[in-house]
Protein backbone atom coordinates (compact mmCIF):
# COMPACT_ATOMS: atom_id res chain seq x y z
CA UNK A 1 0.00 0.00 0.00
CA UNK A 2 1.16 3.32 -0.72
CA UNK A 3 0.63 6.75 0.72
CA UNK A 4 0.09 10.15 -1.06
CA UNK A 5 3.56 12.54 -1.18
CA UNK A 6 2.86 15.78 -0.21
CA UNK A 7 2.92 17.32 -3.19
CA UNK A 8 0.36 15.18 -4.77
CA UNK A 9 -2.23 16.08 -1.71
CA UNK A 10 -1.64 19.35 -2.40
CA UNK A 11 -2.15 19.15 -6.22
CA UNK A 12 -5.32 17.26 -5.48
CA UNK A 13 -6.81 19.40 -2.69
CA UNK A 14 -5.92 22.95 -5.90
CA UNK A 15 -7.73 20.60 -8.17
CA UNK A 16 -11.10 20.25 -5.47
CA UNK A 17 -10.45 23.91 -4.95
CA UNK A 18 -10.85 25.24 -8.15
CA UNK A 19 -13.86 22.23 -8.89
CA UNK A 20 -15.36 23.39 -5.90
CA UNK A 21 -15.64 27.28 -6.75
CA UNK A 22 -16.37 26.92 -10.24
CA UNK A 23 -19.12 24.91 -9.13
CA UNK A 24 -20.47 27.67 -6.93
CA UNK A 25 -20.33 30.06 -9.63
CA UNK A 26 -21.89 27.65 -12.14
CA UNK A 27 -25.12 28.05 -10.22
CA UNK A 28 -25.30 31.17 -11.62
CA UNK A 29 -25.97 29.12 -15.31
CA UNK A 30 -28.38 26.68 -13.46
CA UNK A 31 -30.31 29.71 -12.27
CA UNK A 32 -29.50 31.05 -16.24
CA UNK A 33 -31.41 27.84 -17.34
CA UNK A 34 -34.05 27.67 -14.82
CA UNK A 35 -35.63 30.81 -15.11
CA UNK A 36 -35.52 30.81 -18.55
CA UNK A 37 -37.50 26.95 -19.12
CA UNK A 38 -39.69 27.52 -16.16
CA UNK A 39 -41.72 29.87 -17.89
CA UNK A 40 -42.94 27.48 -20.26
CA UNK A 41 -44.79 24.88 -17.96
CA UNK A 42 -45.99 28.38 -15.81
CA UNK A 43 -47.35 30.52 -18.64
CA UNK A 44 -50.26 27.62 -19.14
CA UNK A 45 -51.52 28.38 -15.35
CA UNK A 46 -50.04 32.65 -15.94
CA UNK A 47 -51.93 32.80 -18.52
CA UNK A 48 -55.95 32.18 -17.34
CA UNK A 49 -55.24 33.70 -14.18
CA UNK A 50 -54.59 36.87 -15.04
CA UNK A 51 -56.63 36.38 -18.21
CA UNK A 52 -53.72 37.30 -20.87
CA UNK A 53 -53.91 37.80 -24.61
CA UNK A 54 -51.07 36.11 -27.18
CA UNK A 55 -49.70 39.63 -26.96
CA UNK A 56 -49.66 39.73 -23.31
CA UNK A 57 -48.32 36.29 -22.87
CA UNK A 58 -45.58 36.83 -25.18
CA UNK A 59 -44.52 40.07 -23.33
CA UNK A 60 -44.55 38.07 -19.90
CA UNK A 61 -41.68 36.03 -21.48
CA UNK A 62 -40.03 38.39 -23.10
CA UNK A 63 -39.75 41.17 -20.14
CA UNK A 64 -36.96 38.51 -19.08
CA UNK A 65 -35.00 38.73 -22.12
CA UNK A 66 -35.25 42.71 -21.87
CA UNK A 67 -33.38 42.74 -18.73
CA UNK A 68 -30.98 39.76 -20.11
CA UNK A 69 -30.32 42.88 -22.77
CA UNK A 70 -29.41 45.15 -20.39
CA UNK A 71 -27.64 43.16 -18.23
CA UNK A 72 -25.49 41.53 -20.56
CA UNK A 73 -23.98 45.02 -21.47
CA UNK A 74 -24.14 46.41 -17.95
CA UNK A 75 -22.19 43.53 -16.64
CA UNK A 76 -19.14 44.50 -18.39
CA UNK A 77 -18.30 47.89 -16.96
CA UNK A 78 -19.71 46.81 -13.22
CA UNK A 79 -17.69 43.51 -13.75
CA UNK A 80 -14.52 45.76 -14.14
CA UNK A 81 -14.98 48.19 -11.50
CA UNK A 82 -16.61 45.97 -8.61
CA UNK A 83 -14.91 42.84 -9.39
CA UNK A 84 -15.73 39.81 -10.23
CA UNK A 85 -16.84 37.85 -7.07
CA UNK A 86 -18.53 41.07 -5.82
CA UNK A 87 -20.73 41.14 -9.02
CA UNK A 88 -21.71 37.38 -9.20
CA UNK A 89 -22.86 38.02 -5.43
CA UNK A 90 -24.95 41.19 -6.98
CA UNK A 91 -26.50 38.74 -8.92
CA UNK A 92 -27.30 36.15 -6.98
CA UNK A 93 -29.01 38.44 -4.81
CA UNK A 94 -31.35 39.66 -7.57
CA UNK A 95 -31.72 36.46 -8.48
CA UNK A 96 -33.45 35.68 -5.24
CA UNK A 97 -35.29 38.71 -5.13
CA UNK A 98 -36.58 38.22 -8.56
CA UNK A 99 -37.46 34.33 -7.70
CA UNK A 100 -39.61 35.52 -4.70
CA UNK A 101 -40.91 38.98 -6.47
CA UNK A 102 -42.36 36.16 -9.25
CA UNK A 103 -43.64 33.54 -6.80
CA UNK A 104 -45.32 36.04 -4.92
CA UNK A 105 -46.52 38.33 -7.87
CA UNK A 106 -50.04 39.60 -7.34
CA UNK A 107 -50.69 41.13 -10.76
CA UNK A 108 -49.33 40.83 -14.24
CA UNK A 109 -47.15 44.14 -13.88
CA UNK A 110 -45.44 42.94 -10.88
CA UNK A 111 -44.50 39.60 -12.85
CA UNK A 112 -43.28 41.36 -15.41
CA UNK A 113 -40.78 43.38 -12.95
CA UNK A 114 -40.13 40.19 -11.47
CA UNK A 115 -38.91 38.91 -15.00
CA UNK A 116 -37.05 41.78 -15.82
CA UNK A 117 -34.87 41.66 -12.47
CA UNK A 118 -34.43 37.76 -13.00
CA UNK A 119 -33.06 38.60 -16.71
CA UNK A 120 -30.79 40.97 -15.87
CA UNK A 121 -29.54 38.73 -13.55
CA UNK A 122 -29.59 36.36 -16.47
CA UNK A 123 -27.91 38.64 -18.52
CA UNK A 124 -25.42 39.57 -16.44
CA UNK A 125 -24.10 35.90 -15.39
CA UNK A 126 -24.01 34.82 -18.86
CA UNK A 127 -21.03 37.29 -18.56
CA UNK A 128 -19.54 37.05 -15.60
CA UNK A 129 -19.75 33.33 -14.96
CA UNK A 130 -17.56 32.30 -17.53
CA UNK A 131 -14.97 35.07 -17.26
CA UNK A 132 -14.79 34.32 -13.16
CA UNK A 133 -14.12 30.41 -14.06
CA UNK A 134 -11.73 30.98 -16.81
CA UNK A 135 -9.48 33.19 -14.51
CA UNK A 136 -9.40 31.08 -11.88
CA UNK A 137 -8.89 28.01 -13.59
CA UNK A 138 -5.26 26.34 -14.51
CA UNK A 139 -4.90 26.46 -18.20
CA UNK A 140 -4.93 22.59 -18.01
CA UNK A 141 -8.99 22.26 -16.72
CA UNK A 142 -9.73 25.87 -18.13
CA UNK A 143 -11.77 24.76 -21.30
CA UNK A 144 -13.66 21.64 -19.26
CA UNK A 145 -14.59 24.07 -16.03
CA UNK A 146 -15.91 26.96 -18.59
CA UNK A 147 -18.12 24.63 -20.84
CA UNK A 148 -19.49 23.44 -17.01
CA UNK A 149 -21.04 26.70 -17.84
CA UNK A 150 -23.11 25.62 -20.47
CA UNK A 151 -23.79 22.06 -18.85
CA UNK A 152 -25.36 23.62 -15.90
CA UNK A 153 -27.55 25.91 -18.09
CA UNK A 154 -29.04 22.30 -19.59
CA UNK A 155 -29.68 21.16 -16.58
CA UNK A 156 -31.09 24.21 -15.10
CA UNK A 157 -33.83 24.12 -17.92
CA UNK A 158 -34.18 20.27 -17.70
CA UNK A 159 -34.73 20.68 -13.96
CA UNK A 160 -37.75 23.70 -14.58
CA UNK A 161 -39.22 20.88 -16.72
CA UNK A 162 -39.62 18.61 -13.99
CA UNK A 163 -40.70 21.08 -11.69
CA UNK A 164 -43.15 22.18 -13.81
CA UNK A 165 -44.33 18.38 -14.79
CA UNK A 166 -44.88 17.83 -10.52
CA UNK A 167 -46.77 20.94 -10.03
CA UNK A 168 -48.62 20.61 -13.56
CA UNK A 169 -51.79 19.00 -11.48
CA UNK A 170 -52.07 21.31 -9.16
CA UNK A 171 -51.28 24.18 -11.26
CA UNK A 172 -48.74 25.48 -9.05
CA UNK A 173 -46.95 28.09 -11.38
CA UNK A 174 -46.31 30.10 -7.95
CA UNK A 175 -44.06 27.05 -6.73
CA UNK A 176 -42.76 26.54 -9.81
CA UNK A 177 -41.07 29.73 -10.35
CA UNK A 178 -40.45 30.36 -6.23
CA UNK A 179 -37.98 27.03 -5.87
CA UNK A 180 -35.38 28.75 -8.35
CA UNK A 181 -34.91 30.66 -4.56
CA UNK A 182 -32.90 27.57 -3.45
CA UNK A 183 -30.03 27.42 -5.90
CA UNK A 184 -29.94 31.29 -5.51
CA UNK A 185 -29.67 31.23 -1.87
CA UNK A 186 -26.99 28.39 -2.02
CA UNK A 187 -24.96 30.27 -4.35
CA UNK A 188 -25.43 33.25 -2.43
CA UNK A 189 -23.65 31.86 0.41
CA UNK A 190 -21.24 30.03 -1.50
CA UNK A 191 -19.94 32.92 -3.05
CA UNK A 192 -18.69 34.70 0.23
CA UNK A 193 -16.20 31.78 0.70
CA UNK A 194 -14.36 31.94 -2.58
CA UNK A 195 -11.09 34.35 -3.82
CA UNK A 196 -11.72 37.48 -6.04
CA UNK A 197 -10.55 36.70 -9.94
CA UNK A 198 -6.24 37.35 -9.69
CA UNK A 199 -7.01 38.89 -13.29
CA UNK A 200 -8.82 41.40 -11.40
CA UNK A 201 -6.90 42.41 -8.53
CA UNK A 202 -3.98 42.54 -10.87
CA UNK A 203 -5.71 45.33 -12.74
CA UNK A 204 -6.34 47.36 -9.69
CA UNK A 205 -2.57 47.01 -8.65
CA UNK A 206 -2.74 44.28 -6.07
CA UNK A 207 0.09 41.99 -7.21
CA UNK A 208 0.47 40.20 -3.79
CA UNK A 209 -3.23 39.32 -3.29
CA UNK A 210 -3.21 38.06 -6.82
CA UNK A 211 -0.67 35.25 -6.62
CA UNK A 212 -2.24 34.62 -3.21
CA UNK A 213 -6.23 33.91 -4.93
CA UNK A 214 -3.92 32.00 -7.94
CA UNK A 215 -2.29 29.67 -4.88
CA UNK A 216 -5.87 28.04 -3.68
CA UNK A 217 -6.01 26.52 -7.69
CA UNK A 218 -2.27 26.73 -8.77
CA UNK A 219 1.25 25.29 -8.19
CA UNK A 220 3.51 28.12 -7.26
CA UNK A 221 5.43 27.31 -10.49
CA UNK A 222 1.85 27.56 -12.34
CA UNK A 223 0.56 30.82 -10.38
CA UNK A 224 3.84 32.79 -11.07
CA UNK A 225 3.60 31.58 -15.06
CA UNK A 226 0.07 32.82 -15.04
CA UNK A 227 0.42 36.09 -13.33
CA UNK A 228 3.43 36.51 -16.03
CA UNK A 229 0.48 35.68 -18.76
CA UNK A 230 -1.72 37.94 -17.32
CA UNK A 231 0.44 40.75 -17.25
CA UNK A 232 1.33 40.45 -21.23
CA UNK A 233 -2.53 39.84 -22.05
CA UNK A 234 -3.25 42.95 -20.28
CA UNK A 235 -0.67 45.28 -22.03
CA UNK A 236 -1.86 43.38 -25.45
CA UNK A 237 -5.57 44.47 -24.69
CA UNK A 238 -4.99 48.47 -23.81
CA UNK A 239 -4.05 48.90 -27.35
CA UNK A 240 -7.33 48.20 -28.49
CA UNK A 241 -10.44 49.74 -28.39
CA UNK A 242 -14.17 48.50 -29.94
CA UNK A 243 -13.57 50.55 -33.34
CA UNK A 244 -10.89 47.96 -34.20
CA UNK A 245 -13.01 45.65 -34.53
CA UNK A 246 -13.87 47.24 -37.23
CA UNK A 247 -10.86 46.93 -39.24
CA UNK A 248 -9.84 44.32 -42.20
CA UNK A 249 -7.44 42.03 -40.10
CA UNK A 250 -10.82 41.35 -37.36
CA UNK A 251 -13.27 41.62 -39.60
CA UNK A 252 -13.84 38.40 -40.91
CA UNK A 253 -13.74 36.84 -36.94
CA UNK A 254 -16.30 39.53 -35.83
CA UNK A 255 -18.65 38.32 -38.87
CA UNK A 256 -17.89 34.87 -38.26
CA UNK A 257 -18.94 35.44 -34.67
CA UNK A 258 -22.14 37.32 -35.44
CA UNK A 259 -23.19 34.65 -37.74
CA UNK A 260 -22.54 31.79 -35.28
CA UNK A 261 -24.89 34.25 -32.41
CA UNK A 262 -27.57 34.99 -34.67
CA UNK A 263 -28.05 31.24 -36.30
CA UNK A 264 -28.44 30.65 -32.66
CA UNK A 265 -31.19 31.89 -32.48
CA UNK A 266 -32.76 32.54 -35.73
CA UNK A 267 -33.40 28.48 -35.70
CA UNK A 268 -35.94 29.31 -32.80
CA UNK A 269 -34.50 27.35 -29.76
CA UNK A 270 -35.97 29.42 -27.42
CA UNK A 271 -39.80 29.58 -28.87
CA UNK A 272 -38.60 25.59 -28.15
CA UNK A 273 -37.69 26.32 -24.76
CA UNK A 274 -40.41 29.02 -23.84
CA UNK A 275 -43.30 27.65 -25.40
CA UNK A 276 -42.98 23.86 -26.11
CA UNK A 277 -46.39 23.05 -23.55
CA UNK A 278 -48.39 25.72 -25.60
CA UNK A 279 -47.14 24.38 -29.23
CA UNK A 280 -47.71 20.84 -27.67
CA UNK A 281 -51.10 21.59 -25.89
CA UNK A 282 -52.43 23.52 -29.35
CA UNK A 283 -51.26 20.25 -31.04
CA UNK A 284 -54.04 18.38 -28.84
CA UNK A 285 -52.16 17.51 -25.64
CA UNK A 286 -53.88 17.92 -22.41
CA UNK A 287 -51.65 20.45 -19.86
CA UNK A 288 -50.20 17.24 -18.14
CA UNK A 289 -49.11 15.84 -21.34
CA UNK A 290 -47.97 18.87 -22.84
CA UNK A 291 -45.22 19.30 -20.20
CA UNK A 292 -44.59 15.83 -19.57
CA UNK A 293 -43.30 16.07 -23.60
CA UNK A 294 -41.67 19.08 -22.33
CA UNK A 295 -39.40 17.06 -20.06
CA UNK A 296 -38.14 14.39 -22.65
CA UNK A 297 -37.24 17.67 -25.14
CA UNK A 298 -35.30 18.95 -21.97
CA UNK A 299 -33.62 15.73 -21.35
CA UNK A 300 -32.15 15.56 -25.16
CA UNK A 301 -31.00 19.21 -24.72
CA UNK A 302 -29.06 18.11 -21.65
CA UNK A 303 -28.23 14.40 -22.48
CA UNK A 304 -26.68 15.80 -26.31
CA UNK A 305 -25.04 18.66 -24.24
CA UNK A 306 -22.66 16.62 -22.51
CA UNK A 307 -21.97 14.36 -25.06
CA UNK A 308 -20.91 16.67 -27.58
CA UNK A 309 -18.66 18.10 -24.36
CA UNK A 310 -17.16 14.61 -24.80
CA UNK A 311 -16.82 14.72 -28.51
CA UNK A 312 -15.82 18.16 -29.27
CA UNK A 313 -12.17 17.68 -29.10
CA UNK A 314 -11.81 14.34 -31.12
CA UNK A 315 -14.29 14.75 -33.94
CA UNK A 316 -13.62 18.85 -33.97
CA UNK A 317 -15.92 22.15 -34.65
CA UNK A 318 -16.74 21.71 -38.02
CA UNK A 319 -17.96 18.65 -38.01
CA UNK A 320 -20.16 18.45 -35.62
CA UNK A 321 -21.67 22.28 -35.77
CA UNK A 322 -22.38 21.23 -39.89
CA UNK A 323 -23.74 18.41 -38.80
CA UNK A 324 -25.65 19.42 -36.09
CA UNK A 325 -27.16 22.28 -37.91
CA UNK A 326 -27.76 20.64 -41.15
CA UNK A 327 -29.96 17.70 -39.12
CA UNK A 328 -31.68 21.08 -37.27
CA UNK A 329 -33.02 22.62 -40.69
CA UNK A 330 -34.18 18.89 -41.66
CA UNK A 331 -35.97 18.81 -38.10
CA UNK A 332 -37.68 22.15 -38.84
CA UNK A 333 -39.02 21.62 -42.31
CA UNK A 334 -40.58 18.38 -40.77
CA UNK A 335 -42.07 19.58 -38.48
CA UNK A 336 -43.77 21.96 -40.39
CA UNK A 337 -44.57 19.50 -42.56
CA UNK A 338 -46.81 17.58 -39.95
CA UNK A 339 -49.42 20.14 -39.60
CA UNK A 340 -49.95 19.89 -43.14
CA UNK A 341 -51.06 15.98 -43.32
CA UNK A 342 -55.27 15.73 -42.66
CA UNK A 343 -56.06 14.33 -39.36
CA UNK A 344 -52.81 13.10 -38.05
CA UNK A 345 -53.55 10.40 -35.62
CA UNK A 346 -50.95 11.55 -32.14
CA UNK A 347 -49.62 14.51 -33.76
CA UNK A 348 -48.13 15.71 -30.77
CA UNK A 349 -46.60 12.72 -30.05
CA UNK A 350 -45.23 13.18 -33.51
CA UNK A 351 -44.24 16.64 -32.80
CA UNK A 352 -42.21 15.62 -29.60
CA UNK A 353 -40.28 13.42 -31.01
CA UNK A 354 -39.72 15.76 -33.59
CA UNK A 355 -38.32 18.50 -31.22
CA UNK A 356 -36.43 15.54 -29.35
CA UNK A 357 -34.38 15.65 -32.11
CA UNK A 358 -34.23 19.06 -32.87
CA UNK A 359 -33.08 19.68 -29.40
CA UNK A 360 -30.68 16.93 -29.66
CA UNK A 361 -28.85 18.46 -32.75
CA UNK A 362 -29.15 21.80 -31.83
CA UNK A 363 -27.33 21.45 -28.16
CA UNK A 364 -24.87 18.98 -29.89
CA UNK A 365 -23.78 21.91 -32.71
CA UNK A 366 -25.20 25.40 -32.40
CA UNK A 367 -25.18 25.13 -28.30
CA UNK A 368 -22.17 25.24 -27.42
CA UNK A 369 -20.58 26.81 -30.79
CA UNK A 370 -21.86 30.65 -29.79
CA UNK A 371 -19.62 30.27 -26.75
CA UNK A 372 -17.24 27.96 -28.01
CA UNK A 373 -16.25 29.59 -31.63
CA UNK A 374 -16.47 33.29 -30.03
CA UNK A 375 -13.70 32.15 -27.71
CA UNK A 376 -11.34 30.37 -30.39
CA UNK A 377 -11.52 32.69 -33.77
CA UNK A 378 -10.53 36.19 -31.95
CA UNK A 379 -6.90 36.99 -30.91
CA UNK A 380 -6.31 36.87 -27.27
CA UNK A 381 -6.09 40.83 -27.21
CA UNK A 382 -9.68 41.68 -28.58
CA UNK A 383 -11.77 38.35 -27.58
CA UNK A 384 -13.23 40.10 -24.65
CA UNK A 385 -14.62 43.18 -26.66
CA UNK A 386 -15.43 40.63 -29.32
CA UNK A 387 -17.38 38.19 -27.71
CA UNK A 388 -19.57 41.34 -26.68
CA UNK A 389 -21.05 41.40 -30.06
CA UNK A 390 -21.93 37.40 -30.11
CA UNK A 391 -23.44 38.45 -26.55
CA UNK A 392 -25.63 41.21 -27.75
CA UNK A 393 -26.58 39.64 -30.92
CA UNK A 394 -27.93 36.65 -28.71
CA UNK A 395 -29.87 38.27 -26.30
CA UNK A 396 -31.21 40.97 -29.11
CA UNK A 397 -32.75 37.99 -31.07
CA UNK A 398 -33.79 35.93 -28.33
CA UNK A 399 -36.08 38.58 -27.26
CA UNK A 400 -37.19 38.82 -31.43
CA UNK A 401 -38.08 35.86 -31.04
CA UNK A 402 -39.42 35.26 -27.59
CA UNK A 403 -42.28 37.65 -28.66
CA UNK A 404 -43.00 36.79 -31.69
CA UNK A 405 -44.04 33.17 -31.23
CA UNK A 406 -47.53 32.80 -30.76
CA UNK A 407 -48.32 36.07 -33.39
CA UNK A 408 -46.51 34.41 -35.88
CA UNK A 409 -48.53 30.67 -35.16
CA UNK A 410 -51.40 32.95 -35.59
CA UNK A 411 -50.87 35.07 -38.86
CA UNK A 412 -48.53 32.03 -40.61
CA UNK A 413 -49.90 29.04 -38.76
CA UNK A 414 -47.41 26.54 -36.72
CA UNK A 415 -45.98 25.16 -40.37
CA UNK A 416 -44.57 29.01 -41.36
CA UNK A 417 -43.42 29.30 -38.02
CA UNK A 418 -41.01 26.50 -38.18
CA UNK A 419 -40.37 26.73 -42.09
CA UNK A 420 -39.51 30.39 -41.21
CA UNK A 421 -37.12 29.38 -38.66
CA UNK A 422 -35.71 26.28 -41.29
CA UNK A 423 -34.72 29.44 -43.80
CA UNK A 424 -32.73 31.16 -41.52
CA UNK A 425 -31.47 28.27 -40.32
CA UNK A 426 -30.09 26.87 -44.18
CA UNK A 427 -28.53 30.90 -44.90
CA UNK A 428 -26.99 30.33 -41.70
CA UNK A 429 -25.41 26.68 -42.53
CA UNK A 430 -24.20 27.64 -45.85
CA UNK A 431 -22.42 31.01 -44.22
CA UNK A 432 -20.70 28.63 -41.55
CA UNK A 433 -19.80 25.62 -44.41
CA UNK A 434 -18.32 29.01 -46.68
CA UNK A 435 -16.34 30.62 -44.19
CA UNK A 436 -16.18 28.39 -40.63
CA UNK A 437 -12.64 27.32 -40.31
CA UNK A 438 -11.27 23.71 -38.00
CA UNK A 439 -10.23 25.81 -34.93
CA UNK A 440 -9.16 22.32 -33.09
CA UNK A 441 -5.99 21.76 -31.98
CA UNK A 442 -4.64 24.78 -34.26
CA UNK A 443 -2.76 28.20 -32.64
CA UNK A 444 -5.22 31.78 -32.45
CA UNK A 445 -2.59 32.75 -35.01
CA UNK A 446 -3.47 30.03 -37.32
CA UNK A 447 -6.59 30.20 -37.41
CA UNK A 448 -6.92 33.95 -37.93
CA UNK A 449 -4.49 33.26 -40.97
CA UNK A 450 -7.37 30.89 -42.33
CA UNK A 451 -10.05 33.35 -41.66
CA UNK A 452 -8.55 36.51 -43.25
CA UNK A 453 -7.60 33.42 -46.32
CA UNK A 454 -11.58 32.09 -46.73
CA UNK A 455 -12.76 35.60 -47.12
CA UNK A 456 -10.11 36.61 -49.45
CA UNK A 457 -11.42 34.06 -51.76
């Protein structure tokens, strides 16, 4: 039998550090996830209590994305000048208050406050989280710990599903949007026992406290490389500024970027996630059944998430966001296609397994490529400023979207919605199969030497 050297305790006890804190600021995507699927199951009980129109349903789910709007580009400035830990706890604390403004809503306005606090809490992690757990993390876990990120946002909206499917009897819509208070409090709490971001308090001059936060997740050897890193990123970035991003060399990256953001969500993920019960439920399905469906479609999202986590370094990018969004268009023509055939006999049965798949090839492609490709096709010095565009474009045509669902079922019917949705989807695949380069296993210089090649030709 052997025993553990020293060293190798104290390697494993940085690696349940770091684990353990990016954990804790994960939550913040769980909550990211929650609040955004809960609404689905919710809206069927919302909406004949306070007797709402198409109009005023769609608004109730898209006050959220409003605030996501203006949190995502509030973040970044209060981020900078609070700090990184300080901010997520911000959040988390509006994220509780929001939770408990919605559960205990006693009018549609107040919801609709509620939602807007809860998405710019939304808004606002989708920033933060990832930054906090990419500059804490050795460069050796960095890419697993900030794709947790996205993981935890599956299983945030899987987990609304089945909170929505246990209170669906009952019609419970005040539980189901009050329990998203326990993974806010937790992370809450959590929060006060982890180190500020070293990136940070190098920025503000504070060398020594730095190296100390880098210590709980690094080797000395690794801490002192890192700060070293840091310090040469830093001086790279203050020669930049957003109107270079306009310039030939970045130009082709910040298109590429855009593209990837805006495909997104122009293949309608989030009318998916939003209002999968009330496509369902129009289809024929009874409330129970409607979310029950609801649950399987979250549990593909999830399931495909972390197997394409598995797969994205040995089959690569290209392959499997081609793929992925070639078998998404497919999906959507499909399923418009269903409502066209007289008297389909379990239509929505049908339909679920129809957006079973969709979900599937969507988290295993276009899911994790908005975060993914952002972070990979910019040079180090500009991806911050950069990824601020995909960020924007996202939330911008999430909320497009998000309230333009059920007026679009109504003026198009259900088949225009999702052919509509299969167009933008095919311009978008052809863009990405013209000019989306292989960024595995390849240098930031190489691959920006591909990109400014593609659109030269």
């Amino acid at each position: 039998m052997t025993t553990a050297t020293p060293p190798q305790v104290a390697a494993r006890g940085r690696r349940g550090a770091v684990l353990g804190a990016s954990t804790i600021a994960a939550l913040g995507g769980l909550l990211f996830g929650y609040d955004t699927g809960v609404i689905s199951a919710a809206l069927l009980y919302i909406a004949p209590e306070f007797a709402l129109s198409d109009a005023a349903q769609q608004f109730v789910v898209a006050s959220l994305l409003l605030g996501a709007i203006a949190g995502a580009v509030g973040a970044g400035p209060l981020v900078d000048r609070i700090g990184r830990k300080t901010t997520l706890i911000v959040l988390s604390a509006v994220f509780t208050l929001g939770a408990l403004l919605s559960a205990l809503a006693p009018s549609t306005d107040v919801l609709v406050v509620a939602r807007i606090l809860l998405g710019l809490a939304i808004g606002g992690s989708s920033l933060v989280v990832p930054t906090y757990i990419a500059e804490i993390a050795p460069p050796t876990l960095r890419g697993r710990l900030v794709s947790m990120n996205q993981l935890m946002i599956t299983i945030g909206i899987f987990t609304s599903y089945l909170v929505g499917y246990a209170f669906a009897e009952s019609g419970g819509w005040r539980w189901m949007l009050g329990l998203a208070v326990v993974p806010s409090v937790i992370m809450l709490i959590g929060l006060f026992t982890l180190a500020e971001s070293p990136r940070w308090l190098l920025t503000k001059g504070r060398a020594e406290e730095a190296r100390n936060a880098l210590l709980r997740t690094h080797s000395p050897a690794d801490a002192d490389a890192s700060l070293d890193e840091m310090r040469e990123t830093m001086r790279e970035e203050s020669r930049f500024s957003y109107r270079d991003l306009l310039k030939p060399k970045l130009r082709p990256a910040v298109l590429l970027g855009f593209a990837v953001a805006a495909t997104n969500q122009l293949v309608g993920v989030n009318a998916v996630i939003y209002y999968a019960p009330t496509i369902l439920k129009q289809a024929g399905m009874g409330d129970s059944a409607a979310i029950l469906s609801s649950v399987g479609i979250g549990a593909a999202n999830m399931i495909f998430t972390m197997l394409a986590l598995l797969l994205i370094d040995k089959v690569g990018r290209r392959p499997l966001l081609l793929g992925g969004t070639a078998v998404v268009v497919a999906v959507l023509f499909g399923l418009g296609a269903l409502y066209l055939l007289p008297s389909v006999h379990g239509l929505g049965l049908l339909l679920t397994a129809g957006l079973m798949l969709y979900e599937a090839a969507f988290a295993a492609s276009l899911g994790l490529a908005i975060w993914l490709i952002n972070s990979e096709v910019f040079p180090t010095a500009v991806r911050g400023k950069a990824a601020g565009v995909g960020t924007v474009t996202h939330w911008g045509l999430d909320f497009l979207i998000s309230i333009s669902v059920l007026t679009l079922i109504n003026a198009l019917t259900a088949t225009g919605l999702f052919w509509i949705y299969g167009l933008f989807g095919l311009v978008g695949l052809v863009y990405l199969y013209r000019n989306l380069p292989e960024t595995k296993n390849r240098t930031l210089e190489d691959i920006e030497s591909s990109l400014r090649g593609r659109s030269e030709a």
